[in-house]
C-alpha atoms as a PDB file:
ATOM      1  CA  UNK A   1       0.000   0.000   0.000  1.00  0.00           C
ATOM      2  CA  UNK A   2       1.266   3.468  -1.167  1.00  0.00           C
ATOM      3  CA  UNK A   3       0.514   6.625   1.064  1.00  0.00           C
ATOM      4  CA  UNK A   4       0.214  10.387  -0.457  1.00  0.00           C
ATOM      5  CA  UNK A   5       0.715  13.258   1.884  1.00  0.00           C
ATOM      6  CA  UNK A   6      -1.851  15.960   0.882  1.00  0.00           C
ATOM      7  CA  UNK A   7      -0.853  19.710   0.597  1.00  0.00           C
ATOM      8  CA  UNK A   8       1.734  20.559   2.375  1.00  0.00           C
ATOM      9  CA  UNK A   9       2.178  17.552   4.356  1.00  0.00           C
ATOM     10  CA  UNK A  10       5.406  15.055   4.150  1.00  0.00           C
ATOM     11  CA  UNK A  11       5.384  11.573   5.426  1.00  0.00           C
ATOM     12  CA  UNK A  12       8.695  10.174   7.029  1.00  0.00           C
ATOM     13  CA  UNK A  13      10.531   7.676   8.886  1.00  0.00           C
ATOM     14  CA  UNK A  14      11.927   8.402  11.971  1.00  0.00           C
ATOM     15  CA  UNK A  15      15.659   7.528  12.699  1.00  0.00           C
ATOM     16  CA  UNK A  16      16.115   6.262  16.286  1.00  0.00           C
ATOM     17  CA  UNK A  17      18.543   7.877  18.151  1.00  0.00           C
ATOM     18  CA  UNK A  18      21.675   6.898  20.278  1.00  0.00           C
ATOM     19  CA  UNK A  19      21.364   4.072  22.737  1.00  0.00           C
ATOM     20  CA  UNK A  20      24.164   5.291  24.755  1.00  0.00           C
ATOM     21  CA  UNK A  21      25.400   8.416  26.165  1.00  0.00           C
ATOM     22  CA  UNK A  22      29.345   9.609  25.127  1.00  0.00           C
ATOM     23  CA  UNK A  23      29.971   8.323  28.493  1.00  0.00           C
ATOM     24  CA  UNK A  24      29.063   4.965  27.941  1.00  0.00           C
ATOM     25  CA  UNK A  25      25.816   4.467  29.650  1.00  0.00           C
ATOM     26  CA  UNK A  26      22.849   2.348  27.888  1.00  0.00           C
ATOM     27  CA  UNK A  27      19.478   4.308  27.923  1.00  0.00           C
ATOM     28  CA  UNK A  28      16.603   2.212  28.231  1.00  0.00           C
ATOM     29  CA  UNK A  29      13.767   2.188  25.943  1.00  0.00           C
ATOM     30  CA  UNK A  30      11.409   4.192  28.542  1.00  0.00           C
ATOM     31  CA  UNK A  31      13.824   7.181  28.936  1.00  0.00           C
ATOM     32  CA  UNK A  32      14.958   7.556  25.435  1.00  0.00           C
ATOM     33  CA  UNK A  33      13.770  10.720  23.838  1.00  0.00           C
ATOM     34  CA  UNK A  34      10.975  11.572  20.820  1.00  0.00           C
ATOM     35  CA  UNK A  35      13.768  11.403  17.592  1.00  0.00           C
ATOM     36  CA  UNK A  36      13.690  14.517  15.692  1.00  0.00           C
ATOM     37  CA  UNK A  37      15.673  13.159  12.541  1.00  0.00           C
ATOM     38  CA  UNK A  38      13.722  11.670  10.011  1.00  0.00           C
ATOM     39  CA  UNK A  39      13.993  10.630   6.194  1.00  0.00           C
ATOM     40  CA  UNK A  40      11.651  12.044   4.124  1.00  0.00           C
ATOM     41  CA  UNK A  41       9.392   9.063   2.182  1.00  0.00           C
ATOM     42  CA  UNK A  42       6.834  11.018   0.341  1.00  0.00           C
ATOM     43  CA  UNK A  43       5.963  14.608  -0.259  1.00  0.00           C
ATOM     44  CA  UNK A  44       2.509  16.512  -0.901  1.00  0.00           C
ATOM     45  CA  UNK A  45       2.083  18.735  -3.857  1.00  0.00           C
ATOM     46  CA  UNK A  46       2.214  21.753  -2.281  1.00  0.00           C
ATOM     47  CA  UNK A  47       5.764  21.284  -0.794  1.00  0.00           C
ATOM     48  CA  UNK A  48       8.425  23.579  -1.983  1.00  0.00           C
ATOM     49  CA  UNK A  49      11.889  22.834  -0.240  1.00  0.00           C
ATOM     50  CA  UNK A  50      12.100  19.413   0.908  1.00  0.00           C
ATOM     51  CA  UNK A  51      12.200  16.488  -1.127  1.00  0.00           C
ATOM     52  CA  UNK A  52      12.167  12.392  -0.879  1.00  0.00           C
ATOM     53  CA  UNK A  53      15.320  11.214   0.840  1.00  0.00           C
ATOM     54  CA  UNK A  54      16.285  14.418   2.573  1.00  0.00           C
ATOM     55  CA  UNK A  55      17.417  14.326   6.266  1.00  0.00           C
ATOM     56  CA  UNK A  56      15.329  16.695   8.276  1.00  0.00           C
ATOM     57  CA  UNK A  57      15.416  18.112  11.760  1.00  0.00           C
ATOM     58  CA  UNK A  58      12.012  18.624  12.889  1.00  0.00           C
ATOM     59  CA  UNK A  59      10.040  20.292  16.192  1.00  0.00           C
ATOM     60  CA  UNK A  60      10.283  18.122  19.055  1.00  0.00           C
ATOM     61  CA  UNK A  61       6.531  17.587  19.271  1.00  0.00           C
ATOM     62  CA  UNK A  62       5.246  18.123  16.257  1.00  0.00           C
ATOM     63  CA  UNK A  63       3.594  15.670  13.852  1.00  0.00           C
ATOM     64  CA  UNK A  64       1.520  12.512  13.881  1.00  0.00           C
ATOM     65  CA  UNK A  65       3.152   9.348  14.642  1.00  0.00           C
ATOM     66  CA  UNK A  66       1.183   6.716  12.490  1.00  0.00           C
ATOM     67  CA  UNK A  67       1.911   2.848  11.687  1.00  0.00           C
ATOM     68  CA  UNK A  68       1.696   1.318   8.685  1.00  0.00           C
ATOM     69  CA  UNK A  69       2.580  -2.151   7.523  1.00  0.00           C
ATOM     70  CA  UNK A  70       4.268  -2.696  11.019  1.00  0.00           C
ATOM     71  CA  UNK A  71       6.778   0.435  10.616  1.00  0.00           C
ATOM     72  CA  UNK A  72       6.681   3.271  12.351  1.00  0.00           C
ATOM     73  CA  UNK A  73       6.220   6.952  10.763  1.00  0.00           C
ATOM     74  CA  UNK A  74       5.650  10.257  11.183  1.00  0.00           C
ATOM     75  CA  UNK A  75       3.347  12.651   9.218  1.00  0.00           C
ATOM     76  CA  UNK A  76       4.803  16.507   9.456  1.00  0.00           C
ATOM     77  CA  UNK A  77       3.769  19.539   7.925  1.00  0.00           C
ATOM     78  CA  UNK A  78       6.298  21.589   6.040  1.00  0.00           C
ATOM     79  CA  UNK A  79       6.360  24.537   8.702  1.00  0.00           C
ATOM     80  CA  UNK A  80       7.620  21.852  11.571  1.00  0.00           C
ATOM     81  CA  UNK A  81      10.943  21.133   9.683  1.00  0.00           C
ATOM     82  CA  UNK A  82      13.710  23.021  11.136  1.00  0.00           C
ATOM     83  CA  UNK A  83      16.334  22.441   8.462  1.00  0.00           C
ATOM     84  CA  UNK A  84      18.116  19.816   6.155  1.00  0.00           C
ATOM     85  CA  UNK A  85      20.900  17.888   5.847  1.00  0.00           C
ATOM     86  CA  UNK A  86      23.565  18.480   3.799  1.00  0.00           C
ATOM     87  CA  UNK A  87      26.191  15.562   3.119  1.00  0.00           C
END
């Protein structure tokens, strides 16, 4: 099954963050934060700047956390990403 973000909306997949701190220590599961990097899957018509397979930084809470097909995702609108990476 294929999903479309309408307007201005981009659906993307969340990329889990570090599991340990610099100093070493393992963070369990319930104390890990919200990730705010994500890959960008799909793109609505209406969005300018971002495009499929950009890295984004996006607002802490912001967005819809959804689950499709047993993966995790998250559905943003374009005014919630903070920037892109650049490789």
């Amino acid at each position: 099954m294929r999903f479309k973000p309408l307007a201005d909306h981009l659906l993307a997949k969340p990329l889990e963050s570090e599991e340990k701190t610099e100093a070493g220590i393992i963070i369990p599961d319930t104390a890990k934060e919200r990730p705010q990097k994500a890959k960008i899957i799909e793109v609505g018509n209406e969005v300018k700047d971002i495009k499929k397979n950009d890295t984004v930084l996006f607002a802490k809470y912001s967005g819809t956390e959804v689950k499709m097909g047993g993966e995790d995702y998250i559905i943003l609108k374009e005014e919630d990403v903070l920037g892109i990476f650049e490789d």
